[in-house]
C-alpha atoms as a PDB file:
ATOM      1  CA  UNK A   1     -58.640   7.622  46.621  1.00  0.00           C
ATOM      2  CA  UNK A   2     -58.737  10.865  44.292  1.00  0.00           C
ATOM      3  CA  UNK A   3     -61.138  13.177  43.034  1.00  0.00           C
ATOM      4  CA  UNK A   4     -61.358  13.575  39.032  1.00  0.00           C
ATOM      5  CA  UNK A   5     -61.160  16.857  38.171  1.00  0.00           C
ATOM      6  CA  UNK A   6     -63.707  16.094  34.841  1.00  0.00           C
ATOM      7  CA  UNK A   7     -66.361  14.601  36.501  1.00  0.00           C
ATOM      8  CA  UNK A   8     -66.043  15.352  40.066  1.00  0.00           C
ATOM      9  CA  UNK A   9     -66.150  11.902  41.165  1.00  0.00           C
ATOM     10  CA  UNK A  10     -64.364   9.762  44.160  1.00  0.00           C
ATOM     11  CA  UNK A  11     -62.375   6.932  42.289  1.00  0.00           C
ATOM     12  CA  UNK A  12     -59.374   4.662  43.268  1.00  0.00           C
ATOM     13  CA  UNK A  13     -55.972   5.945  41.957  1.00  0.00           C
ATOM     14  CA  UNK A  14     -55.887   3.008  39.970  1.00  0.00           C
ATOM     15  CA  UNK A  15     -58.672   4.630  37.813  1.00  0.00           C
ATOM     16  CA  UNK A  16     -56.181   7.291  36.672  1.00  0.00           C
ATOM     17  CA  UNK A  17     -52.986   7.804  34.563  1.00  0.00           C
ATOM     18  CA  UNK A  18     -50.087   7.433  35.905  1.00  0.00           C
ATOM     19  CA  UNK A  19     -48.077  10.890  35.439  1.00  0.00           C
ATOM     20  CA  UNK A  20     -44.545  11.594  36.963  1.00  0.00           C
ATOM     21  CA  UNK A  21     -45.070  15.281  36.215  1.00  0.00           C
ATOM     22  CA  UNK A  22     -48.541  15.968  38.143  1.00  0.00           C
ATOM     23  CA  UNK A  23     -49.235  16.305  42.050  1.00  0.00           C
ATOM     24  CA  UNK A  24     -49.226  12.637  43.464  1.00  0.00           C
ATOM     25  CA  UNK A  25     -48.044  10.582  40.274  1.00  0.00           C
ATOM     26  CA  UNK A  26     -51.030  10.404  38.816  1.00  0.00           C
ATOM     27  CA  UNK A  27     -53.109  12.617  35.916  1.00  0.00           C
ATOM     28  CA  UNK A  28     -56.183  15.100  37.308  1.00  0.00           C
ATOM     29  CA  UNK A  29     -58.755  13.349  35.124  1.00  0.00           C
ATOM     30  CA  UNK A  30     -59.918   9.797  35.448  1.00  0.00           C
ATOM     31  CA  UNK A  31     -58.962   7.447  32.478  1.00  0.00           C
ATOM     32  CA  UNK A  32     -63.002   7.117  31.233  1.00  0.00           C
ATOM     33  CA  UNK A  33     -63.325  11.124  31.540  1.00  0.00           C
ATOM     34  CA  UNK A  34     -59.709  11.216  29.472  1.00  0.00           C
ATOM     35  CA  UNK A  35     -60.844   8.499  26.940  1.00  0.00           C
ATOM     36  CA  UNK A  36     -63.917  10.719  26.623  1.00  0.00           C
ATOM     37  CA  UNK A  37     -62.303  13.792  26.030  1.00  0.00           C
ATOM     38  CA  UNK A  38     -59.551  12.009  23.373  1.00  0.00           C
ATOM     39  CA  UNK A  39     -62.658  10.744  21.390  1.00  0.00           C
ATOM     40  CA  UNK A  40     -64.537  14.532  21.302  1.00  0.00           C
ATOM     41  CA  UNK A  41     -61.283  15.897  20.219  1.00  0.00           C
ATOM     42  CA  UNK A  42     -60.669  13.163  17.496  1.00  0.00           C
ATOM     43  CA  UNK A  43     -64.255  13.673  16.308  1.00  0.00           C
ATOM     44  CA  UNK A  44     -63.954  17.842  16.328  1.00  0.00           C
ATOM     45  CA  UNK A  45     -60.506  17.329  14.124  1.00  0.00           C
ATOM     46  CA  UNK A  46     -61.868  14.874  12.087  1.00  0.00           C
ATOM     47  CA  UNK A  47     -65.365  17.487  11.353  1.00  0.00           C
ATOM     48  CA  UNK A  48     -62.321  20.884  10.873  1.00  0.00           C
ATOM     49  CA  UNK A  49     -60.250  18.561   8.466  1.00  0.00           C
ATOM     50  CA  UNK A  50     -62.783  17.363   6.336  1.00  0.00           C
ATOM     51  CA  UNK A  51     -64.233  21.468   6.132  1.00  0.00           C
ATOM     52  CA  UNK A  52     -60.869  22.160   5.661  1.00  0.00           C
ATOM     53  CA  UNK A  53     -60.938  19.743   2.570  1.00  0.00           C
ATOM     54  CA  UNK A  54     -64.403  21.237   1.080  1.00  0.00           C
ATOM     55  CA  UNK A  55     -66.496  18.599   3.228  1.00  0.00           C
ATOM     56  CA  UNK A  56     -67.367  16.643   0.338  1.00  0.00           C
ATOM     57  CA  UNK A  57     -66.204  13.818  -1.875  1.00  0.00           C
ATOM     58  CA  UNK A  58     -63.556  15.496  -4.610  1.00  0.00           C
ATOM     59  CA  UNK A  59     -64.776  13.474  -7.017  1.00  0.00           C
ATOM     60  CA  UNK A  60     -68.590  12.407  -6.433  1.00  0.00           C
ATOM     61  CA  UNK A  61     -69.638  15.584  -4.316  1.00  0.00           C
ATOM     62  CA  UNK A  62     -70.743  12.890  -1.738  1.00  0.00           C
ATOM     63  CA  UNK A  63     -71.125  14.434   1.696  1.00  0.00           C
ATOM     64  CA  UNK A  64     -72.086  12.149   4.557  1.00  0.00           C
ATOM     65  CA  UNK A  65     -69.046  11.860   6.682  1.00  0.00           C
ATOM     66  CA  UNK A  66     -69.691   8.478   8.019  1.00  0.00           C
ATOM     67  CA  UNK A  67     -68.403   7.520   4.120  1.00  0.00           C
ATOM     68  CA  UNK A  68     -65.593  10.393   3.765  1.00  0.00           C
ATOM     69  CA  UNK A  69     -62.109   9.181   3.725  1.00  0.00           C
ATOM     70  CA  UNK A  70     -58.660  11.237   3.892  1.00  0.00           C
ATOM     71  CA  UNK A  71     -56.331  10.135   0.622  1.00  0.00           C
ATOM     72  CA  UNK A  72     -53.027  11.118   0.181  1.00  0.00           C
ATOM     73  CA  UNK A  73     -52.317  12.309  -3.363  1.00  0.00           C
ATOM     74  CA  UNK A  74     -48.407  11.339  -3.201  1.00  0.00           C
ATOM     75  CA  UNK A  75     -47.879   7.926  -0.574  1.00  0.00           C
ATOM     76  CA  UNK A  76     -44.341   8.949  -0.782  1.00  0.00           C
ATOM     77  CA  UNK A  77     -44.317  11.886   1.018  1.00  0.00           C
ATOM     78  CA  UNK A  78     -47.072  10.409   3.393  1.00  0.00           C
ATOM     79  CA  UNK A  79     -45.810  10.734   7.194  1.00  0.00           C
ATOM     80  CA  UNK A  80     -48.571   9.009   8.914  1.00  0.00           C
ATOM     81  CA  UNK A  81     -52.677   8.189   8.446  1.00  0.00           C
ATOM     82  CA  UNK A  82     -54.846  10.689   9.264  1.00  0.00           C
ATOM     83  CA  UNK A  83     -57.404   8.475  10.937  1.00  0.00           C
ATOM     84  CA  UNK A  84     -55.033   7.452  13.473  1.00  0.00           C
ATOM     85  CA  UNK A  85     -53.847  10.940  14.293  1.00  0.00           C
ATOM     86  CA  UNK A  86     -56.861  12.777  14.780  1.00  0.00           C
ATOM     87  CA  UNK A  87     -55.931  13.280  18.885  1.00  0.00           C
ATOM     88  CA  UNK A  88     -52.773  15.319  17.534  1.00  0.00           C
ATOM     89  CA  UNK A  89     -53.546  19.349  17.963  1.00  0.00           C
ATOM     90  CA  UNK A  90     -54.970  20.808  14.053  1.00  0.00           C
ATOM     91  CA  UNK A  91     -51.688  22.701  13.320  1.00  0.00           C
ATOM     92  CA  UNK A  92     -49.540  19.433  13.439  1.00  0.00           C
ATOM     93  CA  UNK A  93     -52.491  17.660  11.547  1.00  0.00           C
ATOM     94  CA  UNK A  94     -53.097  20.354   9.391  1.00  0.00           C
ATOM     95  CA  UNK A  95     -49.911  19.470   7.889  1.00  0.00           C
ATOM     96  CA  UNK A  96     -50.817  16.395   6.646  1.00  0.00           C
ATOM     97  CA  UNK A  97     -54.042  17.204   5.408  1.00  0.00           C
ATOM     98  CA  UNK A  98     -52.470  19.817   3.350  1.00  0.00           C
ATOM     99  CA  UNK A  99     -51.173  16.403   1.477  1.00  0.00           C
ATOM    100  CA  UNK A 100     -54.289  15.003   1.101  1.00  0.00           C
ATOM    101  CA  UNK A 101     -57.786  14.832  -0.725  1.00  0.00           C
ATOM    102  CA  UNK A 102     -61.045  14.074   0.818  1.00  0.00           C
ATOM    103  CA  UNK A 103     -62.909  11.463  -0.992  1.00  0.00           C
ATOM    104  CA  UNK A 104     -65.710   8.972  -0.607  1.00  0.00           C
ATOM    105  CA  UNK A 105     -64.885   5.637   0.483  1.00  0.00           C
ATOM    106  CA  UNK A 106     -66.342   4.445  -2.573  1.00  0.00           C
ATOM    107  CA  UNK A 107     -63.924   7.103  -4.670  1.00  0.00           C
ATOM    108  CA  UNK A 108     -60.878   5.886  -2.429  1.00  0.00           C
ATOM    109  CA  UNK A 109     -61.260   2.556  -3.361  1.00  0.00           C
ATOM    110  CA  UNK A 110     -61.439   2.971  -6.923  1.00  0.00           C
ATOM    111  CA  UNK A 111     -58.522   5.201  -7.019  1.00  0.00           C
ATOM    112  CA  UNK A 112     -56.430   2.719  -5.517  1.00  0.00           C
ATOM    113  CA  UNK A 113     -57.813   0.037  -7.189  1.00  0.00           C
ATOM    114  CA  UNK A 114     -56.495   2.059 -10.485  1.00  0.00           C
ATOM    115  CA  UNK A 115     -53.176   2.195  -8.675  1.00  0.00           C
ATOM    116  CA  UNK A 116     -52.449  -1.428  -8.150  1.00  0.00           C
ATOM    117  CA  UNK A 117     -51.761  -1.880 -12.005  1.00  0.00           C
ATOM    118  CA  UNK A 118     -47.987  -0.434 -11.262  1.00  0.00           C
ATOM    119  CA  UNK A 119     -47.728  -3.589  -8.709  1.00  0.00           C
ATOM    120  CA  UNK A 120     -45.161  -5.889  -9.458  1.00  0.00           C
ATOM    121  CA  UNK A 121     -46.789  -8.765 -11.751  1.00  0.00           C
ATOM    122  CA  UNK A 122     -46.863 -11.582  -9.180  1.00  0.00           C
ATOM    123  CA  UNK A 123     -49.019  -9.596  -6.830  1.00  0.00           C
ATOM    124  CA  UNK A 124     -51.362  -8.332  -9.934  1.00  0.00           C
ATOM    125  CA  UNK A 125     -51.746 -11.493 -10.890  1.00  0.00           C
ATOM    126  CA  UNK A 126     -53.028 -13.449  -7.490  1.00  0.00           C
ATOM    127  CA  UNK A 127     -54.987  -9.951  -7.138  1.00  0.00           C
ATOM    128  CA  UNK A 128     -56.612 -10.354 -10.449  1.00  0.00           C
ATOM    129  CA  UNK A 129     -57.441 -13.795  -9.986  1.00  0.00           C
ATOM    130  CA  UNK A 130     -59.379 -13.214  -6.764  1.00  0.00           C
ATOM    131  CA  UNK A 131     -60.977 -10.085  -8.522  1.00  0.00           C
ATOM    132  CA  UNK A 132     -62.388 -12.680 -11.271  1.00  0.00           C
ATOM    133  CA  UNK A 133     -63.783 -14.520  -8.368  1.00  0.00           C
ATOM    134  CA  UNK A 134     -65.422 -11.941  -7.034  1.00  0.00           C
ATOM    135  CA  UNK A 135     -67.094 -10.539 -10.260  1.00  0.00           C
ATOM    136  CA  UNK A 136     -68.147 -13.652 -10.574  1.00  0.00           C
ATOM    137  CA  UNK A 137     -69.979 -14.204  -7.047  1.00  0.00           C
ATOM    138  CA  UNK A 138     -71.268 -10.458  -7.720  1.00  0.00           C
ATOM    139  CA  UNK A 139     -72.746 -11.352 -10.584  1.00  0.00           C
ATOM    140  CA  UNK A 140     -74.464 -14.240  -8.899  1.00  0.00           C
ATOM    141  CA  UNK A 141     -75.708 -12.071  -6.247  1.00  0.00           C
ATOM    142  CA  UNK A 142     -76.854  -9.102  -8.538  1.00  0.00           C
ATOM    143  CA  UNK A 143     -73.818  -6.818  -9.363  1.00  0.00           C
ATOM    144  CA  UNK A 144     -74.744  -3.851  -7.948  1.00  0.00           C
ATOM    145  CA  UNK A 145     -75.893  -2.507  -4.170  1.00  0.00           C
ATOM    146  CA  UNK A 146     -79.128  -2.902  -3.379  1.00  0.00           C
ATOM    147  CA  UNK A 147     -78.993   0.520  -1.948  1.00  0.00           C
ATOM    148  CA  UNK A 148     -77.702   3.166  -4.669  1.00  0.00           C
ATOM    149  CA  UNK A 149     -77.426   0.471  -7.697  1.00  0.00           C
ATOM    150  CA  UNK A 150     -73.400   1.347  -7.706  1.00  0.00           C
ATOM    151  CA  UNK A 151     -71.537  -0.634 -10.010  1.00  0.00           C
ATOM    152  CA  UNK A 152     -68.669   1.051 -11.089  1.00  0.00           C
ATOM    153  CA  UNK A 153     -65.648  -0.562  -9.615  1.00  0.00           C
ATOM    154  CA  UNK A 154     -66.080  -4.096  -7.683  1.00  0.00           C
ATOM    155  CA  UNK A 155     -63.261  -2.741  -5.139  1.00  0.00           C
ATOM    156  CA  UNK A 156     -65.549  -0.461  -4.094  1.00  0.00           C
ATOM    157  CA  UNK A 157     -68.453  -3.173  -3.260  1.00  0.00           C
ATOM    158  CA  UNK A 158     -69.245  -5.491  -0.025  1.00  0.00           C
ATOM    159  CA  UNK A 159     -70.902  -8.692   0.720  1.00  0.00           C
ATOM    160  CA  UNK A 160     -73.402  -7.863   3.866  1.00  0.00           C
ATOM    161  CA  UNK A 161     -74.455 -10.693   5.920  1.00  0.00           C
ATOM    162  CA  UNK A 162     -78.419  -9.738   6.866  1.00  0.00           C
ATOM    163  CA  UNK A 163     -77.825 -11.716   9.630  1.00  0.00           C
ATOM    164  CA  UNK A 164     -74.365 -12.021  11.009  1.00  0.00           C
ATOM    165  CA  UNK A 165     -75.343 -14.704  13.614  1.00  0.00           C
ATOM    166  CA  UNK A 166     -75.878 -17.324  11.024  1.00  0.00           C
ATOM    167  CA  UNK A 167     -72.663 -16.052   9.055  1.00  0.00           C
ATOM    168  CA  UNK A 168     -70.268 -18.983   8.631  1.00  0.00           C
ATOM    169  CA  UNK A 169     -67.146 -17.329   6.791  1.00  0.00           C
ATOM    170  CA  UNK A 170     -66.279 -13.730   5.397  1.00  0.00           C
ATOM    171  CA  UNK A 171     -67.321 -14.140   1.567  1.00  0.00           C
ATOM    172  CA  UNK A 172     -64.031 -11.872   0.677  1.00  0.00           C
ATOM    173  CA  UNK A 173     -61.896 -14.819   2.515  1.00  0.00           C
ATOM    174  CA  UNK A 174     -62.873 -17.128  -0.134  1.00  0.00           C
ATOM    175  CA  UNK A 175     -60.696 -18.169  -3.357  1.00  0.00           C
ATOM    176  CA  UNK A 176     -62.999 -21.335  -4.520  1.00  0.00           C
ATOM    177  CA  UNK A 177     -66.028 -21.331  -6.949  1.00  0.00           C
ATOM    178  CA  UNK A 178     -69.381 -20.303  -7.031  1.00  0.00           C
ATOM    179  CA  UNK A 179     -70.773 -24.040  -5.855  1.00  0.00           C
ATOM    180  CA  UNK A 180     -68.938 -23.882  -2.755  1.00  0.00           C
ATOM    181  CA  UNK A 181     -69.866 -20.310  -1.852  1.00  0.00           C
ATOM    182  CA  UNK A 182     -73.442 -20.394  -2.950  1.00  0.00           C
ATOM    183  CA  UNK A 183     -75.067 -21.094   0.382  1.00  0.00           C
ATOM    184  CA  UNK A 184     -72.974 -18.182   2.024  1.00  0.00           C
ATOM    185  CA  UNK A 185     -73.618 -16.135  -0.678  1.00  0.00           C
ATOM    186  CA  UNK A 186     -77.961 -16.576  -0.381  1.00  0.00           C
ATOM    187  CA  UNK A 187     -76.864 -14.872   3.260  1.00  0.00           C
ATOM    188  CA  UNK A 188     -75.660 -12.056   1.872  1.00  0.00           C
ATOM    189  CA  UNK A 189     -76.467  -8.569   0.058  1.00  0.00           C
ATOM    190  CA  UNK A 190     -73.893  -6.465  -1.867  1.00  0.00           C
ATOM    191  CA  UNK A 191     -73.483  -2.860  -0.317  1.00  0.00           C
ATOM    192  CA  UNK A 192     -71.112  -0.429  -2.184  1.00  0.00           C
ATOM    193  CA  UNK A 193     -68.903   0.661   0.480  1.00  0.00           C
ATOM    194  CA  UNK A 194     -70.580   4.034   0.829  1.00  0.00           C
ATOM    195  CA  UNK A 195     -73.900   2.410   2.090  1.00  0.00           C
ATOM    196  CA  UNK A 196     -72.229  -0.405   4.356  1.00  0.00           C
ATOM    197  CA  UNK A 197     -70.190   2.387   6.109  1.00  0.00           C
ATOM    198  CA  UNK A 198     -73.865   3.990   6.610  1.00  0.00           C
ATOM    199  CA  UNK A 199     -75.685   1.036   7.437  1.00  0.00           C
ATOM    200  CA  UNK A 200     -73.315   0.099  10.245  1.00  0.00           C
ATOM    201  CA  UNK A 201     -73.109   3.514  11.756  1.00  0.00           C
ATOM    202  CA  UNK A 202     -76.853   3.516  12.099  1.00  0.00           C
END
């Protein structure tokens, strides 16, 4: 048995890291006090970063962080995402930020959506025919969210299942027409990805 040092609690040494380096092989914190403490200190880097960045959307000025994405302005020069390095300490992340731009997850997608036209044709191609099925079962369903009315770029926009339990297939799965969609699609609201991100975190 051992004593975490976090929360003061009696727990079986199976409940902790093991650690070659600290007194009896194992860490001085229990693994659910160290999971806790890895999440506060991904969710204070991730609040310093995007200050860091102006805490708003470069392009839109949007500034709910549920909906703020890092993007990296060159992919070449790109070492690793900064999502899933927010538990590294802010001057090894700050390095990588430095590389990046803080946008909107709407903004993100368009920008990359922008990019893909230097793809190599084959890829373009099956991309643009699934794009033409999409527009098409936006159209049916409206075109635009049903939050903010966003249109702009159908990257950027989601088909929300009001209620997943009855939710057969993911509608961005799909490469077949309208007819055999329509029934999924009567399920289903569009959300830019802006207001999805939101609704879900709520």
């Amino acid at each position: 048995m051992k004593k975490c040092n976090k929360c003061n609690k009696i727990k079986n040494e199976e409940n902790f890291v093991p650690n070659k380096t600290s007194k009896g092989g194992r860490t001085k914190i229990c693994k659910k006090c160290r999971c806790k403490q890895m999440q506060n200190r991904k969710h204070k880097n991730k609040i310093i970063a995007m200050q860091y960045l102006g805490g708003a959307c470069l392009k839109c000025n949007y500034s709910r962080r549920v909906g703020l994405t890092f993007h990296h302005r060159d992919p070449k020069i790109k070492s690793f995402g900064i999502a899933q390095h927010l538990n590294l300490s802010w001057e090894k992340l700050k390095k990588e930020v430095d590389k990046c731009d803080l946008l909107c997850a709407n903004c993100h997608r368009e920008t990359h959506h922008n990019q893909e036209k230097s793809i190599d044709k084959t890829i373009t191609r099956i991309r643009h025919n699934k794009r033409k099925l999409k527009q098409i079962y936006l159209d049916y369903r409206g075109g635009k969210c049903v939050i903010c009315k966003y249109n702009k770029c159908i990257a950027a926009l989601a088909f929300h299942h009001r209620e997943p339990e009855n939710k057969k297939f993911e509608i961005a799965s799909q490469n077949r027409l309208l007819k055999h969609v329509k029934d999924e699609l009567d399920k289903c609201d569009i959300f830019c990805t802006n207001c999805h991100q939101e609704l879900h975190f709520n």
